[in-house]
C-alpha atoms as a PDB file:
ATOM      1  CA  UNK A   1     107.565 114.993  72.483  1.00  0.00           C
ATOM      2  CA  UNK A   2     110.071 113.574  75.050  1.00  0.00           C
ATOM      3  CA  UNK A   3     109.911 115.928  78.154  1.00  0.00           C
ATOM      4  CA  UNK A   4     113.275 115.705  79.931  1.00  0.00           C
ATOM      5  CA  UNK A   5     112.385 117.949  82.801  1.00  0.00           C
ATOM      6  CA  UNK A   6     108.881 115.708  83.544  1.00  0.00           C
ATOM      7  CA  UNK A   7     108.494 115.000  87.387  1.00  0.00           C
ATOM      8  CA  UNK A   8     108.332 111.301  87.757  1.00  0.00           C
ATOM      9  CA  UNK A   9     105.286 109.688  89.753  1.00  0.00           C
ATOM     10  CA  UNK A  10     106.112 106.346  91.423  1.00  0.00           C
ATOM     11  CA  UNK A  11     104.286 103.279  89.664  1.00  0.00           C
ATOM     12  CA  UNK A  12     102.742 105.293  86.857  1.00  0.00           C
ATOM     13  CA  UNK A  13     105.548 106.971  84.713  1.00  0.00           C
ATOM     14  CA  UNK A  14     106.945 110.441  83.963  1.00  0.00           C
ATOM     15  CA  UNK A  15     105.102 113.037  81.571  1.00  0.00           C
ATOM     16  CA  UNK A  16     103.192 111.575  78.556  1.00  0.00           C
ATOM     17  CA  UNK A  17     104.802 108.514  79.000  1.00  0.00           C
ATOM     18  CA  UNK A  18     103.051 106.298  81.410  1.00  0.00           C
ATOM     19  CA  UNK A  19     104.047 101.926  82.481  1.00  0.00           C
ATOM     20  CA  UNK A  20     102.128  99.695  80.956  1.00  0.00           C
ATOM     21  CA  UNK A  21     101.862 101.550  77.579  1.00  0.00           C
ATOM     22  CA  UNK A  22     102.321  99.989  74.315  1.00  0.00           C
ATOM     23  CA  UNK A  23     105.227 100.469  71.540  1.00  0.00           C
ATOM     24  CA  UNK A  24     101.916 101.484  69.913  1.00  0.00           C
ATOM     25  CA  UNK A  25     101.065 103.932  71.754  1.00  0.00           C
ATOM     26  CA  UNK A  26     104.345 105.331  72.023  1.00  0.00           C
ATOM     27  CA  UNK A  27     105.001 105.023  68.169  1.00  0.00           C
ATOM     28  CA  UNK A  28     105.404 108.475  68.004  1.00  0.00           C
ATOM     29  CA  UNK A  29     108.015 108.612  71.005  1.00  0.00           C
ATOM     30  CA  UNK A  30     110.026 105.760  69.411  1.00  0.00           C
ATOM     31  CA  UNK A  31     109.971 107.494  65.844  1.00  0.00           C
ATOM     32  CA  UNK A  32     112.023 110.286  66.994  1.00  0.00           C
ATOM     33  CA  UNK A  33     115.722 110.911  65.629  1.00  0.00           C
ATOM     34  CA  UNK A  34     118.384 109.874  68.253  1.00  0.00           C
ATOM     35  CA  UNK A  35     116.178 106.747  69.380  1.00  0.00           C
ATOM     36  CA  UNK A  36     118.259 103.228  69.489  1.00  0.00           C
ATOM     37  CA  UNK A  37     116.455 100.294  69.760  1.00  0.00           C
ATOM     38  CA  UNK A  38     118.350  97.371  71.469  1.00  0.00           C
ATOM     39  CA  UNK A  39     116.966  93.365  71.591  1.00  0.00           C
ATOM     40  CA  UNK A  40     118.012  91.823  75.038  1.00  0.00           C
ATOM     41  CA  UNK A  41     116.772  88.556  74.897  1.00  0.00           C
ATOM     42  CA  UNK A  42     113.690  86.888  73.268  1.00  0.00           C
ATOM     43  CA  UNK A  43     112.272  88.437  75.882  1.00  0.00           C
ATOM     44  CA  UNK A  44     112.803  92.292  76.071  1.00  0.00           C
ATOM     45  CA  UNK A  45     113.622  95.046  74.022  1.00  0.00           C
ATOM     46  CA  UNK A  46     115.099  98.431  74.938  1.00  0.00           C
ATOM     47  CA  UNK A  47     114.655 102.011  73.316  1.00  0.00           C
ATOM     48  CA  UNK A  48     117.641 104.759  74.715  1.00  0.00           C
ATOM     49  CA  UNK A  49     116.174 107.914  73.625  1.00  0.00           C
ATOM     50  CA  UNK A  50     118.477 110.848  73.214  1.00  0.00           C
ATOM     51  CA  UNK A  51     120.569 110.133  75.957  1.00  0.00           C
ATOM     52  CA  UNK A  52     117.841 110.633  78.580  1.00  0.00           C
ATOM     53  CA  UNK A  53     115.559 107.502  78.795  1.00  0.00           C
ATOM     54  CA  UNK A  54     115.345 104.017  78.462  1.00  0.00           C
ATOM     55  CA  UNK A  55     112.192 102.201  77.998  1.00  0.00           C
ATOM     56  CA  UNK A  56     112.339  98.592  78.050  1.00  0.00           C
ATOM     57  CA  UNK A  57     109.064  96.757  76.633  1.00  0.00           C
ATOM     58  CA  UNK A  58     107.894  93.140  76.926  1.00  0.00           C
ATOM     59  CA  UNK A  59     107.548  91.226  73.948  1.00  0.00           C
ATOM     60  CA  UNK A  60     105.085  89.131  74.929  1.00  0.00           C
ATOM     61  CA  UNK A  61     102.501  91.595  75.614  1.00  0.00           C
ATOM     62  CA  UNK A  62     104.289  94.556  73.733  1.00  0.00           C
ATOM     63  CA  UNK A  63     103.657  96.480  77.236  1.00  0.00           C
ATOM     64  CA  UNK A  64     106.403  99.503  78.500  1.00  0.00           C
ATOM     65  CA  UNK A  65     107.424  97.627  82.238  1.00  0.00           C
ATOM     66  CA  UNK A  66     110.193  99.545  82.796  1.00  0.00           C
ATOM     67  CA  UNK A  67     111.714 103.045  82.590  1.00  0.00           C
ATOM     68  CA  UNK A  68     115.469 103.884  83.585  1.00  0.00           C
ATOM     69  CA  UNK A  69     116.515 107.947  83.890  1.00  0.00           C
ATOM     70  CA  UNK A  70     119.785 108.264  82.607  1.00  0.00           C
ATOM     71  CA  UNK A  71     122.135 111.204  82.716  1.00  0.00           C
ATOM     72  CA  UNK A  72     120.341 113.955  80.507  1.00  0.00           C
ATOM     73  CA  UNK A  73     117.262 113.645  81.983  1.00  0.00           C
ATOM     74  CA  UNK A  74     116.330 116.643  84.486  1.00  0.00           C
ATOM     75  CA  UNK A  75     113.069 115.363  85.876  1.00  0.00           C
ATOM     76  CA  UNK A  76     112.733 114.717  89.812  1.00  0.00           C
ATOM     77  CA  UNK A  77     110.850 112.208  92.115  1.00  0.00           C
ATOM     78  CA  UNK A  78     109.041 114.139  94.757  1.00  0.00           C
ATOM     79  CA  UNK A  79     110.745 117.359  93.314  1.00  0.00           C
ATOM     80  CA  UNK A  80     114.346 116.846  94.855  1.00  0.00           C
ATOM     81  CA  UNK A  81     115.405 113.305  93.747  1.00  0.00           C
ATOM     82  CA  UNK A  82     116.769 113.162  90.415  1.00  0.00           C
ATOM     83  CA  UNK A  83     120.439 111.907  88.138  1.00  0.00           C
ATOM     84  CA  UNK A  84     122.842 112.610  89.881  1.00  0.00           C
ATOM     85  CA  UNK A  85     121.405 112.687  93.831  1.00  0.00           C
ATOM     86  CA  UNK A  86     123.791 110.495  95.891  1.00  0.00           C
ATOM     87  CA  UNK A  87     122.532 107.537  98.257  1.00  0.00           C
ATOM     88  CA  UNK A  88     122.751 109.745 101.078  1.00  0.00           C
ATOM     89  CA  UNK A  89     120.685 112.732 100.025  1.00  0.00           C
ATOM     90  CA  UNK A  90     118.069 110.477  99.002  1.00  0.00           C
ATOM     91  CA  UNK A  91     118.162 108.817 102.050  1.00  0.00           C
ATOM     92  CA  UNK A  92     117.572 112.443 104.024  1.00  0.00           C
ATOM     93  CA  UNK A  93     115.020 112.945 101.711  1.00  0.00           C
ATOM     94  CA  UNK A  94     113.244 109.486 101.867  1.00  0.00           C
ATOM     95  CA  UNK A  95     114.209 107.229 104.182  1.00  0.00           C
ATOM     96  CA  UNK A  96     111.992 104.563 103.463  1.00  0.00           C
ATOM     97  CA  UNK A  97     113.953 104.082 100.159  1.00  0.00           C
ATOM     98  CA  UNK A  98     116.173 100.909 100.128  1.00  0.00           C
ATOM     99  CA  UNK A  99     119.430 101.309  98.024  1.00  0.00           C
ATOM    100  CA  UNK A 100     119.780  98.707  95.274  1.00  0.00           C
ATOM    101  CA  UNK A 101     122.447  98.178  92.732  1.00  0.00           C
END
């Protein structure tokens, strides 16, 4: 179900998996084998699924607000930014971008 090569669209999501979705609606998603579930505060709660994702959820509302790519994830933002693309290159790309840590 998870789709690790998914191009990610700015302010909407990646794939089948779009912000502002439910745990609900993701059931399936959250089901799956090598998923970890991780309380952050009273909050938040995190799923890291297989190594690729994390999709952090508010409690209050039980609504997906934030997704983070991590290192086994191949999709790309506007086909060339992905894991792994350094400040600069992203820059070149899309300058507009402001670098945040």
């Amino acid at each position: 179900m998870l789709d690790t090569t998914a191009p990610i669209v700015p302010f909407e999501g990646f794939g089948e998996i779009k912000l502002y979705s439910t745990r609900e609606e993701l059931r399936d998603l959250l089901a799956l084998e090598r998923v970890e579930m991780m309380v952050i505060n009273e909050k938040w709660i995190r799923y890291d699924i297989e190594d690729s994702i994390e999709l952090f959820f508010h409690l209050e509302n039980d609504k997906l607000f934030r997704i983070t790519t991590l290192d086994k994830y191949k999709g790309k933002l506007f086909e060339r930014i992905g894991v792994g693309t350094t400040e600069e290159e992203m820059l070149k790309i899309e300058p507009s971008f402001v670098y945040d840590e």
